[in-house]
C-alpha atoms as a PDB file:
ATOM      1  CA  UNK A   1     -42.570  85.138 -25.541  1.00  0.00           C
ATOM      2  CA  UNK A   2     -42.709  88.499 -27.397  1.00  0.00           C
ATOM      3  CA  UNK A   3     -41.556  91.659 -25.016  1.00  0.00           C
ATOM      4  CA  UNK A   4     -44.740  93.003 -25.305  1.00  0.00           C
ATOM      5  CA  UNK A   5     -46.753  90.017 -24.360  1.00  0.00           C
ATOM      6  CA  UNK A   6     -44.592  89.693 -21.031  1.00  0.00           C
ATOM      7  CA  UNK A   7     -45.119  93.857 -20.507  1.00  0.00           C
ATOM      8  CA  UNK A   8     -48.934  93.027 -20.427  1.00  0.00           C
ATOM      9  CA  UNK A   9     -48.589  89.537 -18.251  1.00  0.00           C
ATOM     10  CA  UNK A  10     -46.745  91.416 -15.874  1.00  0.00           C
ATOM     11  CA  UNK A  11     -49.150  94.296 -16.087  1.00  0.00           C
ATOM     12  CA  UNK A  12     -51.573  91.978 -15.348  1.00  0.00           C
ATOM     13  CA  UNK A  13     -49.790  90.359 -12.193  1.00  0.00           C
ATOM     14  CA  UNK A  14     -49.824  93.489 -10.711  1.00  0.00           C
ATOM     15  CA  UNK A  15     -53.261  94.052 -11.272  1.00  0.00           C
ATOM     16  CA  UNK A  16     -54.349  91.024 -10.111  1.00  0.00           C
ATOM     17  CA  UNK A  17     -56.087  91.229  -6.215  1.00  0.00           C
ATOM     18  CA  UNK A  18     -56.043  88.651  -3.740  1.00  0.00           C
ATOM     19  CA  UNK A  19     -60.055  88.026  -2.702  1.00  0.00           C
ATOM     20  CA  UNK A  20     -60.561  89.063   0.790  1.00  0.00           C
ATOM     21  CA  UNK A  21     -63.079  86.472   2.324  1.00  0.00           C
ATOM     22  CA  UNK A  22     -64.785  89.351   4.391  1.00  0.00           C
ATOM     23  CA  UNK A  23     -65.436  90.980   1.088  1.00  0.00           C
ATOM     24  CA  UNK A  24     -66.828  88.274  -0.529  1.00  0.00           C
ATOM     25  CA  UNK A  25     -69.401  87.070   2.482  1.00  0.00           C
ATOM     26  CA  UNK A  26     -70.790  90.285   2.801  1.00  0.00           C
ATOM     27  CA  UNK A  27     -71.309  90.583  -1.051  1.00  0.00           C
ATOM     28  CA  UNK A  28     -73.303  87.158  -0.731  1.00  0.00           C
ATOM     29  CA  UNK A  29     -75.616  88.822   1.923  1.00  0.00           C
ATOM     30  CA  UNK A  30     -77.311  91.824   0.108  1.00  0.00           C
ATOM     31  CA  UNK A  31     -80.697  90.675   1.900  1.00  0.00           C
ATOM     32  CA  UNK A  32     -82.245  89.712  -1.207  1.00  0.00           C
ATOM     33  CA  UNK A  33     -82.474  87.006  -3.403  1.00  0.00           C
ATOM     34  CA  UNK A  34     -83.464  86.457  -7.102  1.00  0.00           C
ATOM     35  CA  UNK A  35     -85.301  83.757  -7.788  1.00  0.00           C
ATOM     36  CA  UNK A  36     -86.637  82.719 -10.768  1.00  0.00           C
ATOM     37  CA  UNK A  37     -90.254  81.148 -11.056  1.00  0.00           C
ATOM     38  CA  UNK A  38     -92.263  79.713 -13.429  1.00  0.00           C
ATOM     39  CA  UNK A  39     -96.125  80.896 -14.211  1.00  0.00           C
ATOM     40  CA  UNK A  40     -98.761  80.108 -16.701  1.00  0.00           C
ATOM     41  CA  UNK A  41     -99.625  82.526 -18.996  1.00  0.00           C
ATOM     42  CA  UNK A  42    -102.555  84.224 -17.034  1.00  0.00           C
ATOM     43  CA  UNK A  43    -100.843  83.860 -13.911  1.00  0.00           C
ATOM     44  CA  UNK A  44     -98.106  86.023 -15.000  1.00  0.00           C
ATOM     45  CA  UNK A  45    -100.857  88.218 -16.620  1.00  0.00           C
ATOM     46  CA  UNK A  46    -102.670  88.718 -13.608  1.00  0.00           C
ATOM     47  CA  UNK A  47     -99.738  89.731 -11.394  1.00  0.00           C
ATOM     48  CA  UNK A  48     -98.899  92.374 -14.574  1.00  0.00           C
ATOM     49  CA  UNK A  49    -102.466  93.770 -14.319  1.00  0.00           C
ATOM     50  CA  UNK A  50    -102.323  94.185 -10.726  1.00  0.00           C
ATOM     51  CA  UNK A  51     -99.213  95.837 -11.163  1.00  0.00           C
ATOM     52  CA  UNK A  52    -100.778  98.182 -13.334  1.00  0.00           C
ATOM     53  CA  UNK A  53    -103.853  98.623 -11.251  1.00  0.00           C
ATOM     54  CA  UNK A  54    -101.295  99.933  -8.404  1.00  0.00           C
ATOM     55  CA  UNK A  55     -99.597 102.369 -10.661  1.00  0.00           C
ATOM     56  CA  UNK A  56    -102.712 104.001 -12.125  1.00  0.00           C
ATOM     57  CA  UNK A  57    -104.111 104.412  -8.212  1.00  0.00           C
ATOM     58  CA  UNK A  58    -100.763 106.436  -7.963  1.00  0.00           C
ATOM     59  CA  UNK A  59     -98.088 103.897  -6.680  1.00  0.00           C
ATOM     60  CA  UNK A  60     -95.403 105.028  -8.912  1.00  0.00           C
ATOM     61  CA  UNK A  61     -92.892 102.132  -8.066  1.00  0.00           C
ATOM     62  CA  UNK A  62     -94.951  99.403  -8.205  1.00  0.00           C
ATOM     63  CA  UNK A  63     -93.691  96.550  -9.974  1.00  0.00           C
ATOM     64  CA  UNK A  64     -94.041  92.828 -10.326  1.00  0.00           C
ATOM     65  CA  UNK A  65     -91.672  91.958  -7.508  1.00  0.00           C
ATOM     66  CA  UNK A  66     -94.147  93.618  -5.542  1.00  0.00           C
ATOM     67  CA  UNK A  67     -97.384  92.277  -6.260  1.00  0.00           C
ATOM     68  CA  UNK A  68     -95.162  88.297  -5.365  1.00  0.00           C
ATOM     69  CA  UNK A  69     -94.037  89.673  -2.323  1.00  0.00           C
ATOM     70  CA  UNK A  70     -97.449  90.564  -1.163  1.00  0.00           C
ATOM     71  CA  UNK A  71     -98.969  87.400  -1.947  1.00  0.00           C
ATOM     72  CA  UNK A  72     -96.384  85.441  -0.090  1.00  0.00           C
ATOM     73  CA  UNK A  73     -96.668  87.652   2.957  1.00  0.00           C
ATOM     74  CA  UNK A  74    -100.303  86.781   2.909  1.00  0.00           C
ATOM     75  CA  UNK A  75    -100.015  82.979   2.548  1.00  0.00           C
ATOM     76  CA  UNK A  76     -97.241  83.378   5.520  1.00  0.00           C
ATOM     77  CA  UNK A  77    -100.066  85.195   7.132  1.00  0.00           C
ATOM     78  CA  UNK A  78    -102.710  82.166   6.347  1.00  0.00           C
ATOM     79  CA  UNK A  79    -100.515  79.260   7.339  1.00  0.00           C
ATOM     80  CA  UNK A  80     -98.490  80.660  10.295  1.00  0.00           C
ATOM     81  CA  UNK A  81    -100.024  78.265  12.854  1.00  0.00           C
ATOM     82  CA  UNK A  82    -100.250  75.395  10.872  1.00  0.00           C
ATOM     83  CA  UNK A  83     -98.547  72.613  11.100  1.00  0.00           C
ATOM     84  CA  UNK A  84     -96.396  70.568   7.781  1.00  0.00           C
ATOM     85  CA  UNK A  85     -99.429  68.127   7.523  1.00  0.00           C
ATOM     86  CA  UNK A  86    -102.097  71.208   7.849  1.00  0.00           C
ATOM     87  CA  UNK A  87     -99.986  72.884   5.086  1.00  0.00           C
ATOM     88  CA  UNK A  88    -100.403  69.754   2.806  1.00  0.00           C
ATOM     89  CA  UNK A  89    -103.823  69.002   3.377  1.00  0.00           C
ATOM     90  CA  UNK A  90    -104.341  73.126   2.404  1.00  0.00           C
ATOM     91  CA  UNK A  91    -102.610  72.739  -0.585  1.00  0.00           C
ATOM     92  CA  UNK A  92    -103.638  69.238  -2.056  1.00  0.00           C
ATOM     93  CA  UNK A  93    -107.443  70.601  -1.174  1.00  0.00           C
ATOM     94  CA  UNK A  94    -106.638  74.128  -2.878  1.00  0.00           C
ATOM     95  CA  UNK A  95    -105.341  71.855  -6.006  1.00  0.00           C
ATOM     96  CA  UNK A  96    -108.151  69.574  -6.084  1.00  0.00           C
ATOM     97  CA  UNK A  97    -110.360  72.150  -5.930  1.00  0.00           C
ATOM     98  CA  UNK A  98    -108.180  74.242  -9.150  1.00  0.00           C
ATOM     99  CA  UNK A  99    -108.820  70.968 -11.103  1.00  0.00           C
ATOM    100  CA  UNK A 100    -112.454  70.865 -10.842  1.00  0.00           C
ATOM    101  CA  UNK A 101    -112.427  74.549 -11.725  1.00  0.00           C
ATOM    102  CA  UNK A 102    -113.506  75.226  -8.134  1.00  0.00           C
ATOM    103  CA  UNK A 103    -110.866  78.427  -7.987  1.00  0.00           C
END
């Protein structure tokens, strides 16, 4: 090995930091998560235009993320007290419903 390569290896040993565990677990818990999810077309158009709609009426930071969070605080809202089976018979009726352009 050239002198210069071991100068930088070695520079680069003493560089190198040991990961401290309590470090790392509180970097995995920043109380958020991103999650990717896939829409139709109009779906994702919709939540954009509502986005909008919230900006114009003068909520500066409103933004996509948003709009989601809302709607999932309202379907926690709708099926608090049900039950797993409730939930399913709520969403294969909501489906069936889609299908026959019901929605």
């Amino acid at each position: 090995m050239s002198s210069k390569k071991q100068a930088l290896v070695a520079k680069a040993r003493q560089t190198v930091r040991a990961p401290e565990p309590a470090r790392l677990r509180d970097a995995a818990k920043p109380g958020y998560r991103v999650v990717a999810v896939s829409l139709y077309t109009p779906e994702a158009d919709w939540i954009d235009q509502v986005t909008r709609a919230l900006q114009f009426a003068g909520n500066a930071k409103a933004n996509r993320s948003l709009v989601v969070r809302e709607a999932i605080l309202r379907l926690q809202e709708e099926l608090r007290a049900k039950g797993p089976g409730e939930i399913l018979v709520d969403f294969t009726v909501r489906q069936a419903r889609r299908a026959q352009g019901g929605l």
